[in-house]
Protein backbone atom coordinates (compact mmCIF):
# COMPACT_ATOMS: atom_id res chain seq x y z
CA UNK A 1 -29.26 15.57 41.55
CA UNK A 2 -31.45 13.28 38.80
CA UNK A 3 -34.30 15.77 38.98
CA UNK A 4 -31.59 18.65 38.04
CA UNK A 5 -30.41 16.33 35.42
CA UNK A 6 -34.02 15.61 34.10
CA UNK A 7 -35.04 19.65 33.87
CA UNK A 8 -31.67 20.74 32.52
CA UNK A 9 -31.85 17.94 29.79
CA UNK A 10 -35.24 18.68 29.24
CA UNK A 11 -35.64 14.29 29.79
CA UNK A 12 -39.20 12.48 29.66
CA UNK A 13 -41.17 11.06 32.46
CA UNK A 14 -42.04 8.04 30.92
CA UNK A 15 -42.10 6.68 26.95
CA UNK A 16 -44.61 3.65 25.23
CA UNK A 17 -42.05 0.32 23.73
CA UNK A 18 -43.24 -2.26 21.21
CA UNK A 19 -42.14 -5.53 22.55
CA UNK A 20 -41.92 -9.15 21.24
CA UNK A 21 -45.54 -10.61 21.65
CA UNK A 22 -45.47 -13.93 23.70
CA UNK A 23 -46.71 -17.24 22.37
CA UNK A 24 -49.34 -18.54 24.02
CA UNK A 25 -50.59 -21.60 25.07
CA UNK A 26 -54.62 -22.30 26.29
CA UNK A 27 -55.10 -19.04 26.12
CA UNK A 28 -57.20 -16.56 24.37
CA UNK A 29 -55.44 -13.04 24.60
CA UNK A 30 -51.80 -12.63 25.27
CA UNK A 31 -49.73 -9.66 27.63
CA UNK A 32 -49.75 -6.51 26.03
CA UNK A 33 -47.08 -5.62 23.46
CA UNK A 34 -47.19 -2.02 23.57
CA UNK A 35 -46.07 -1.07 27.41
CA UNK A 36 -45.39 2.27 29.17
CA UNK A 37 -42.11 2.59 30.92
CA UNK A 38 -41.24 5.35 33.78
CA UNK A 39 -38.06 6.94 33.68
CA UNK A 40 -37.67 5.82 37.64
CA UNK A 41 -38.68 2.03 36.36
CA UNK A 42 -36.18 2.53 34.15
CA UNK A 43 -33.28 3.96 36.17
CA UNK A 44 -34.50 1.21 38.78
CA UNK A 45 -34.31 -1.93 36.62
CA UNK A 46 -30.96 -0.78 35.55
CA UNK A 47 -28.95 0.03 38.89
CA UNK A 48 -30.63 -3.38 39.90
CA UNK A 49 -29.31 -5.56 36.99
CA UNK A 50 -25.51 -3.65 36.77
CA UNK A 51 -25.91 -4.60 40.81
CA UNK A 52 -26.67 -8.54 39.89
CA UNK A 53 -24.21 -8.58 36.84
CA UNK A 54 -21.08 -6.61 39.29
CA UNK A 55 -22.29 -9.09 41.93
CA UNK A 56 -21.95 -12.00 39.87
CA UNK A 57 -18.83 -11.07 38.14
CA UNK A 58 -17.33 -10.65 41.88
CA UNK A 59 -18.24 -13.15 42.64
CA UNK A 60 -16.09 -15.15 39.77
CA UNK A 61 -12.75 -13.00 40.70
CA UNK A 62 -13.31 -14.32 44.09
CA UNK A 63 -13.74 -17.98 43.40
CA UNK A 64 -10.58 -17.96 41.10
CA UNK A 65 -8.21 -16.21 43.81
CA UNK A 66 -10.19 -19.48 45.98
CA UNK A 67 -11.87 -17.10 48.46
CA UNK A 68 -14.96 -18.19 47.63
CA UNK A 69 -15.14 -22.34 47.36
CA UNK A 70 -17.33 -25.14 47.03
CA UNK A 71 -20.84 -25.17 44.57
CA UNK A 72 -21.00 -21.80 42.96
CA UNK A 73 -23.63 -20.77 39.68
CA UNK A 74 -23.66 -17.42 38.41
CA UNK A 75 -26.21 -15.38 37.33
CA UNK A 76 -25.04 -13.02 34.55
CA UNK A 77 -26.88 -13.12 31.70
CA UNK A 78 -29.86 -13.57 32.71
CA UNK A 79 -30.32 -10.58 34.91
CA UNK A 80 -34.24 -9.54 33.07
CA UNK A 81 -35.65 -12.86 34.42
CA UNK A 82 -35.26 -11.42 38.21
CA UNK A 83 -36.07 -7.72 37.68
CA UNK A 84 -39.11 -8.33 34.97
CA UNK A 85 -40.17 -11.00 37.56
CA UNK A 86 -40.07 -9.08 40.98
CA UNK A 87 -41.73 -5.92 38.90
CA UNK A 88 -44.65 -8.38 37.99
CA UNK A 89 -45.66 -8.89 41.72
CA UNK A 90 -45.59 -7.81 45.03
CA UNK A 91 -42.35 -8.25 47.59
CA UNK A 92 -45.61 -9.25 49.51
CA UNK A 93 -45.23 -12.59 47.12
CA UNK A 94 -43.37 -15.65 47.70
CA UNK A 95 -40.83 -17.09 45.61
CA UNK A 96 -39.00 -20.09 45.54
CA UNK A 97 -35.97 -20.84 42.79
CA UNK A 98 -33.38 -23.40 42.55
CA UNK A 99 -29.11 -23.53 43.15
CA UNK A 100 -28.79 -19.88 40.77
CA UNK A 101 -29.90 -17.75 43.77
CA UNK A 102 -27.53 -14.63 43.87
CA UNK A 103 -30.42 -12.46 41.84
CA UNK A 104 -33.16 -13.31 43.62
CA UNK A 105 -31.73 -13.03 47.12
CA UNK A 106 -31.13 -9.52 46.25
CA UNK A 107 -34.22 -8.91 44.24
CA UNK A 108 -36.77 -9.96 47.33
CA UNK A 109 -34.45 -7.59 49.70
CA UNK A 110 -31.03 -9.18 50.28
CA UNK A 111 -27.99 -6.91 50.69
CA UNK A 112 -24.86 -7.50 48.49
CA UNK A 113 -23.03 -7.34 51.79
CA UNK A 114 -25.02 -10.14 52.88
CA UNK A 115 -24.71 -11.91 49.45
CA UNK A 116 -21.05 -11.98 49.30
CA UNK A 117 -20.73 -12.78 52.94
CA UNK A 118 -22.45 -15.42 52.44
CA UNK A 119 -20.23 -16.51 49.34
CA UNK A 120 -17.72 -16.06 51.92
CA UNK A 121 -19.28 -18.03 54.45
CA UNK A 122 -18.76 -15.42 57.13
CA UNK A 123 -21.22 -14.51 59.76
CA UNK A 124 -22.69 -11.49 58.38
CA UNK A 125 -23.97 -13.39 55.77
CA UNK A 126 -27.88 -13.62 54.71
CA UNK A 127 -27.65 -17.09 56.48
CA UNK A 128 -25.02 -16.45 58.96
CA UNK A 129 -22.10 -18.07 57.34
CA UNK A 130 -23.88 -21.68 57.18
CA UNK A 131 -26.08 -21.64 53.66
CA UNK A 132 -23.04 -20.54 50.62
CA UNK A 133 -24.07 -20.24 47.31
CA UNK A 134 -27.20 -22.59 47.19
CA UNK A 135 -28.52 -21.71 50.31
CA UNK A 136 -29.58 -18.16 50.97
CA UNK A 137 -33.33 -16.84 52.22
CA UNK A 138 -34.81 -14.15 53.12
CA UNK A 139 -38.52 -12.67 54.11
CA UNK A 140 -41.32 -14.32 51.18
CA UNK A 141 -38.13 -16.26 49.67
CA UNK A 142 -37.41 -19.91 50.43
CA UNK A 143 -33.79 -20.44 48.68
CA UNK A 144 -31.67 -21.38 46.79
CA UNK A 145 -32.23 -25.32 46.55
CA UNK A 146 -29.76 -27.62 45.56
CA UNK A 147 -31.72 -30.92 44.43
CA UNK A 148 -32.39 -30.67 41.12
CA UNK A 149 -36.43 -29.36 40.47
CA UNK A 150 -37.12 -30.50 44.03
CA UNK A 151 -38.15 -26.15 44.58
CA UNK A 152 -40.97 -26.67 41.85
CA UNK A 153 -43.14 -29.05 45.15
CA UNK A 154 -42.57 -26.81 47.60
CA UNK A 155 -43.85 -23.87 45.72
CA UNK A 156 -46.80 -25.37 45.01
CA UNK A 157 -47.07 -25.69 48.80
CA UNK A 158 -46.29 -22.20 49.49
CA UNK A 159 -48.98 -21.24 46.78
CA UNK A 160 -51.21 -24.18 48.79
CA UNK A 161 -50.43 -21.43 51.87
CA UNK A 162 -51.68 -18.61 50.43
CA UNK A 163 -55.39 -20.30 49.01
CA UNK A 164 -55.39 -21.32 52.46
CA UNK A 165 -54.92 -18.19 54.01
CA UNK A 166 -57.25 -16.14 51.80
CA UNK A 167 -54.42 -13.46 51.42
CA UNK A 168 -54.47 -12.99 47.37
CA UNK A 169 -50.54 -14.06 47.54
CA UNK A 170 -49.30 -16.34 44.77
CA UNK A 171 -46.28 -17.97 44.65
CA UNK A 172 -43.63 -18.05 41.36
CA UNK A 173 -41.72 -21.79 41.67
CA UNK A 174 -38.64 -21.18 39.03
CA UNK A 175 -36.79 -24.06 37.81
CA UNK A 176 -34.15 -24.45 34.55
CA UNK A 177 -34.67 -26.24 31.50
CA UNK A 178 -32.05 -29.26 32.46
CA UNK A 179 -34.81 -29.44 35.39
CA UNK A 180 -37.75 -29.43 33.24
CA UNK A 181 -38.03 -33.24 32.74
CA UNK A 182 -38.35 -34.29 36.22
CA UNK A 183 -41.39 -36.15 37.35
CA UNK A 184 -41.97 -34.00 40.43
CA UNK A 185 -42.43 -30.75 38.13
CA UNK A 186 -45.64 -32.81 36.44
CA UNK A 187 -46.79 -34.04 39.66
CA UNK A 188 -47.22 -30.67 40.92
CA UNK A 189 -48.31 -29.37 37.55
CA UNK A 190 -51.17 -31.90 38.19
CA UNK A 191 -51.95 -31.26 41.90
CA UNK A 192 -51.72 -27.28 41.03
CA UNK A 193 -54.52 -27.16 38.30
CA UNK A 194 -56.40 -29.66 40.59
CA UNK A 195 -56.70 -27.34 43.08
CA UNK A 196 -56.64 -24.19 41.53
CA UNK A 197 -53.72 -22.92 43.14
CA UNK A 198 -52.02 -19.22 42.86
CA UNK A 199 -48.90 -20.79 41.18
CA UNK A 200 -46.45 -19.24 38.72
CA UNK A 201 -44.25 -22.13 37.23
CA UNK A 202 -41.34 -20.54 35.62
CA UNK A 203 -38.80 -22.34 33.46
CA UNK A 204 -35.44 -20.28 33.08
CA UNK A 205 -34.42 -21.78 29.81
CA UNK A 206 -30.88 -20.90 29.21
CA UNK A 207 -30.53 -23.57 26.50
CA UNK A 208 -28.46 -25.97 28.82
CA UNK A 209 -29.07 -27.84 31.44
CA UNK A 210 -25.40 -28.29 32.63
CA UNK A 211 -23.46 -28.85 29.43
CA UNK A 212 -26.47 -30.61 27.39
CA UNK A 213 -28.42 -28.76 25.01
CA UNK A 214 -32.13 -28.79 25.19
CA UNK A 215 -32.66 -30.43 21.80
CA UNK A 216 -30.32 -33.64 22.98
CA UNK A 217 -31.97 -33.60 26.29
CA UNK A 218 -35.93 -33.20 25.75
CA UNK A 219 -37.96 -34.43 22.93
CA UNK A 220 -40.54 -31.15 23.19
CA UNK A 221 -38.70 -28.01 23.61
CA UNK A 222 -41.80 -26.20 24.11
CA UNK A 223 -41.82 -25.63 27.83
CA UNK A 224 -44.26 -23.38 28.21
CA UNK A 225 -46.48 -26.06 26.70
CA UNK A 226 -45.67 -28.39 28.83
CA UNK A 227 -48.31 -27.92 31.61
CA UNK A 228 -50.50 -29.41 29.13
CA UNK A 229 -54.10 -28.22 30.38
CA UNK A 230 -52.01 -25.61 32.40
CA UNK A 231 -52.16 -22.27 30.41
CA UNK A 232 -48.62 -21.22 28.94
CA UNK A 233 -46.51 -18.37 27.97
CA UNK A 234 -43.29 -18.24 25.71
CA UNK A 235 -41.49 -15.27 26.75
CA UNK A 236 -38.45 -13.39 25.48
CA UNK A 237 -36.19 -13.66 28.85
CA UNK A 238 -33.85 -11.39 27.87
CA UNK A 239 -35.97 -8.61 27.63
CA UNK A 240 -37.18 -6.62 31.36
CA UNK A 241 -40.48 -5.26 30.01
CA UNK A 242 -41.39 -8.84 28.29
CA UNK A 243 -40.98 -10.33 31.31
CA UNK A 244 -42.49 -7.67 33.77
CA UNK A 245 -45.54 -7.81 31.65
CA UNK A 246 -45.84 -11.18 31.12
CA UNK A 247 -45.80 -12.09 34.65
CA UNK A 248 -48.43 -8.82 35.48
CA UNK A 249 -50.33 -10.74 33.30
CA UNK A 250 -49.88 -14.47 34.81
CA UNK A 251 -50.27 -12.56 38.27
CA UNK A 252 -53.44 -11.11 37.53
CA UNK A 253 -54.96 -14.91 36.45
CA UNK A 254 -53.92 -16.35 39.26
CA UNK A 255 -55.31 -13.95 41.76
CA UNK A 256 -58.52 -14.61 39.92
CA UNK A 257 -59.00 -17.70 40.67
CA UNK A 258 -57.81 -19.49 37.43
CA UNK A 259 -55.57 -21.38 38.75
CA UNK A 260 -52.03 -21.48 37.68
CA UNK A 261 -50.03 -20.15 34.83
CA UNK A 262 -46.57 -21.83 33.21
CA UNK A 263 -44.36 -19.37 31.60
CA UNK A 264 -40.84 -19.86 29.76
CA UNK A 265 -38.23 -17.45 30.20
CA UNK A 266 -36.10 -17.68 26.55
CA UNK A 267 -32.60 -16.23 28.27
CA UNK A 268 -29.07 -16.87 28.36
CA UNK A 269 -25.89 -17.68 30.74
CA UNK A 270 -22.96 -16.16 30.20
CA UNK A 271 -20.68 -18.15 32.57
CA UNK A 272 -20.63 -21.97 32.80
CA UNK A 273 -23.16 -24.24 34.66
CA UNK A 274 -20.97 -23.63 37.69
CA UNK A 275 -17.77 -22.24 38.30
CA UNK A 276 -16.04 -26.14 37.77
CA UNK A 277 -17.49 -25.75 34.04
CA UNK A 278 -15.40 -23.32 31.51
CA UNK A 279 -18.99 -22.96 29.48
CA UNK A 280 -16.90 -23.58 26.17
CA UNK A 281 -16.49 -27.06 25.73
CA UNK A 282 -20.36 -27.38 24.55
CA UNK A 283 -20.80 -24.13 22.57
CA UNK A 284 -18.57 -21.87 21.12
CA UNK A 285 -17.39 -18.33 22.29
CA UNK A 286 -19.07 -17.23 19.07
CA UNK A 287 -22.01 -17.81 20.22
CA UNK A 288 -21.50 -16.42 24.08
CA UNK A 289 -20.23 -13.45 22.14
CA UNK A 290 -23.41 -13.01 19.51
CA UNK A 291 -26.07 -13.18 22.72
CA UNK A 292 -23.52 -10.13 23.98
CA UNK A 293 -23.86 -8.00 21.37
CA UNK A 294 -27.19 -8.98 20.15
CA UNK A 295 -29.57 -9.36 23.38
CA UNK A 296 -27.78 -8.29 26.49
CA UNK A 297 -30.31 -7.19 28.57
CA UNK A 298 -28.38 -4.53 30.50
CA UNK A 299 -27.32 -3.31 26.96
CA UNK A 300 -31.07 -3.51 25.83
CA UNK A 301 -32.16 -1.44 28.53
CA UNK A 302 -29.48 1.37 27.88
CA UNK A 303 -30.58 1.85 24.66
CA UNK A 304 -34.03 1.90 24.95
CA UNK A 305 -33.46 4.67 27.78
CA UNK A 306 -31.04 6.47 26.12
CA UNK A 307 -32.73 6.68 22.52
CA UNK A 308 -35.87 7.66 24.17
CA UNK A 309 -34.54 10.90 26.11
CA UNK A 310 -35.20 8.61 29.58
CA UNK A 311 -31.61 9.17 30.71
CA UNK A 312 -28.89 10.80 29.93
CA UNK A 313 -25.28 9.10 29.65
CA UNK A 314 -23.90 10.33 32.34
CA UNK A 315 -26.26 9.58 34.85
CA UNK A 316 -25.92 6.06 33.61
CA UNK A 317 -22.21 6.22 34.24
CA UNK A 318 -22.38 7.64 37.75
CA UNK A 319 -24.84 4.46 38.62
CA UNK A 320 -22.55 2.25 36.91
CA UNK A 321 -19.89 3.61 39.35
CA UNK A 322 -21.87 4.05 42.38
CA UNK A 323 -22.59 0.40 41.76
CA UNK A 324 -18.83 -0.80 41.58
CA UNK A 325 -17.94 0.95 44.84
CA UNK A 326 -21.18 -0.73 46.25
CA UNK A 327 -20.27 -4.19 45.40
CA UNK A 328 -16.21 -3.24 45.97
CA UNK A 329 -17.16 -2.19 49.80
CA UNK A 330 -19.16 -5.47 50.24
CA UNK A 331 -16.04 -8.09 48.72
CA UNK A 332 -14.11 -6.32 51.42
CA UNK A 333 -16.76 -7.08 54.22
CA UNK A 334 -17.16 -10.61 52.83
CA UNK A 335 -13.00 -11.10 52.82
CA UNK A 336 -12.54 -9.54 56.56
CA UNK A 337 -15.73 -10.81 58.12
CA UNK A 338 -14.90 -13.12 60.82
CA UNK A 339 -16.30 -16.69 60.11
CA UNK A 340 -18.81 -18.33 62.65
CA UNK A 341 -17.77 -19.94 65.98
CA UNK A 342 -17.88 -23.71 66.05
CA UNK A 343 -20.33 -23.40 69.19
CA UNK A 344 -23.04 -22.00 66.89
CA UNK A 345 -22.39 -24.70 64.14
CA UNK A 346 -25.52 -26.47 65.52
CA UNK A 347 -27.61 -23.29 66.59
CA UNK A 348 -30.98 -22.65 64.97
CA UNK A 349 -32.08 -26.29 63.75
CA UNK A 350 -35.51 -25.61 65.48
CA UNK A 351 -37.49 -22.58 65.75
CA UNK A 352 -37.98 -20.80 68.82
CA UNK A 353 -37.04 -24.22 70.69
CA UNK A 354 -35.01 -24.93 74.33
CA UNK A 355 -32.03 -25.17 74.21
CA UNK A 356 -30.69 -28.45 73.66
CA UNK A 357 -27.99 -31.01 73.52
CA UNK A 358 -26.83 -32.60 69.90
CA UNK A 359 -24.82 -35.68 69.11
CA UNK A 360 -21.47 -34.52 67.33
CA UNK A 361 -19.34 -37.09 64.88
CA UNK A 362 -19.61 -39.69 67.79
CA UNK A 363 -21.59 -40.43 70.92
CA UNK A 364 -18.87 -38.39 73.35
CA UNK A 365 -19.15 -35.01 71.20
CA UNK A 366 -21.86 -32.81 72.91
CA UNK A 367 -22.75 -29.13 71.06
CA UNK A 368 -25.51 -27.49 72.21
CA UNK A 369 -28.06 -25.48 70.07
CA UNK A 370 -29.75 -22.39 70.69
CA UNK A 371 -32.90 -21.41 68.38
């Protein structure tokens, strides 16, 4: 049906975009600024981030009618991060974030069915009822972590992995700006450049950590400078093609040999830290309202496509609605899902392990787990 579309409108294949150039840190060229764009990257990176922003915004409707409960962050916003990130590097790539996981679970191959299931806490979720919100993995992708910069480590493990292994795999550790002060994060800034290791660090600076702006909560607001003699880039997050190239080009230093790269993502949230915080009581709906209209990136995208002969409108609308029934036919699954048994509360705590007895909530309570 879209090639019909693209002969009868007489569309283009692909079209060149001047984008924002990065600032750079210990570095002697930055990414390009003039960058080619197909009109199937471009039909891909938007279905994608309408999916995460529909997902996300399900995801709220679901919380307030108190289907979903417990820890919950949403995504919206900052939708560019994930796609301009995943179209930097190879699903062949690890990556590791922290507690605002919906995105990337579906970016490195989750299904919304499995997303919202998981939401749920229902058995067909992407980690069978037991992870939620913070918790959710699939193949090259180690979570959703829910201690504060605690990810940033264990990505520099991962990237450890691949050196190790010889594979030409890097791994891309993200953390947020309210985790950006943490000793850990320096530590393995340290270790990283020590050892040369295939690590993208990758602050998501949404301008507050929790409900504290970055100028009251660091003295240096230059992130991507941070890494000191780690090389840095200051990217414009809300943008898919800044990011996608950026990241080619932090990708293609660190399977050099270089070493690794720090980049800051300059985006935006749209909903509150979590769904306990109303995301007004430390900024103004002005301002939520001025990022809307001014930088959206879904919005961004459109136009681009649109002005450019990419795509026409309706094609656009008929993803937009192919993506509503998508994520309406998963919140059903995720509401009528059966939850999991209480037998297989304790199953898979080892890896292809016996069988094997565990203590419940007092010496008497025996549950067995099975790998």
């Amino acid at each position: 049906r879209f090639v019909f579309i693209s002969f009868f409108l007489n569309l283009v294949s692909h079209a060149t975009f001047e984008i924002k150039k990065c600032d750079i840190h210990k570095l002697d060229e930055a990414p390009a600024t003039q960058v080619v764009m197909t009109r199937e990257e471009g039909l891909q990176y938007y279905r994608t981030m309408q999916t995460i922003r529909r997902m996300e915004l399900k995801a709220d409707q679901l919380y307030k009618q108190k289907i979903i409960r417990g820890f919950c962050h949403l995504y919206d916003g900052q939708e560019a991060c994930a796609v301009g990130i995943e179209a930097g590097i190879n699903l062949t790539d690890h990556l590791i974030t922290a507690y605002r996981a919906h995105g990337y679970t579906y970016t490195r191959g989750g299904t919304v069915k499995e997303i919202m299931a998981e939401l749920t806490g229902r058995r067909g979720g992407i980690a069978k009822g037991k992870g939620g919100s913070m918790h959710m993995y699939t193949k090259h992708f180690y979570g959703g972590n829910g201690i504060v910069g605690a990810q940033v480590p264990l990505g520099a493990g991962v990237a450890l992995a691949c050196k190790y292994l010889g594979n030409n795999e890097l791994c891309v550790s993200l953390y947020g700006d309210g985790a950006a002060n943490q000793g850990q994060i320096f530590e393995t800034y340290n270790m990283a450049a020590l050892w040369k290791l295939p690590a993208i660090f990758i602050c998501e600076n949404n301008r507050y950590g929790m409900g504290t702006s970055v100028e009251r909560a660091a003295a240096s607001t230059d992130y991507y400078k941070r890494g000191d003699f780690i090389p840095g880039l200051r990217v414009d997050g809300m943008d898919v093609l800044c990011v996608r190239e950026a990241t080619k080009f932090a990708a293609d230093h660190c399977r050099s040999g270089k070493g690794p790269m720090l980049m800051e993502l300059q985006t935006y949230r749209y909903h509150g830290h979590s769904m306990s915080d109303p995301g007004v009581s430390y900024r103004t709906r002005e301002e939520i309202q001025e990022v809307r209209g001014k930088s959206d990136p879904i919005s961004m995208l459109k136009d681009r496509m649109l002005s450019n002969n990419m795509a026409s409108i309706e094609e656009l609308k008929e993803i937009d609605v192919a993506v509503r029934k998508e994520i309406e036919d998963a919140a059903q699954f995720a509401t009528t899902d059966p939850e999991p048994p209480l037998e297989e509360l304790c199953n898979h705590i080892f890896y292809n392990n016996p069988a094997l007895e565990v203590r419940g909530t007092n010496p008497w309570t025996k549950l067995k787990s099975v790998s």
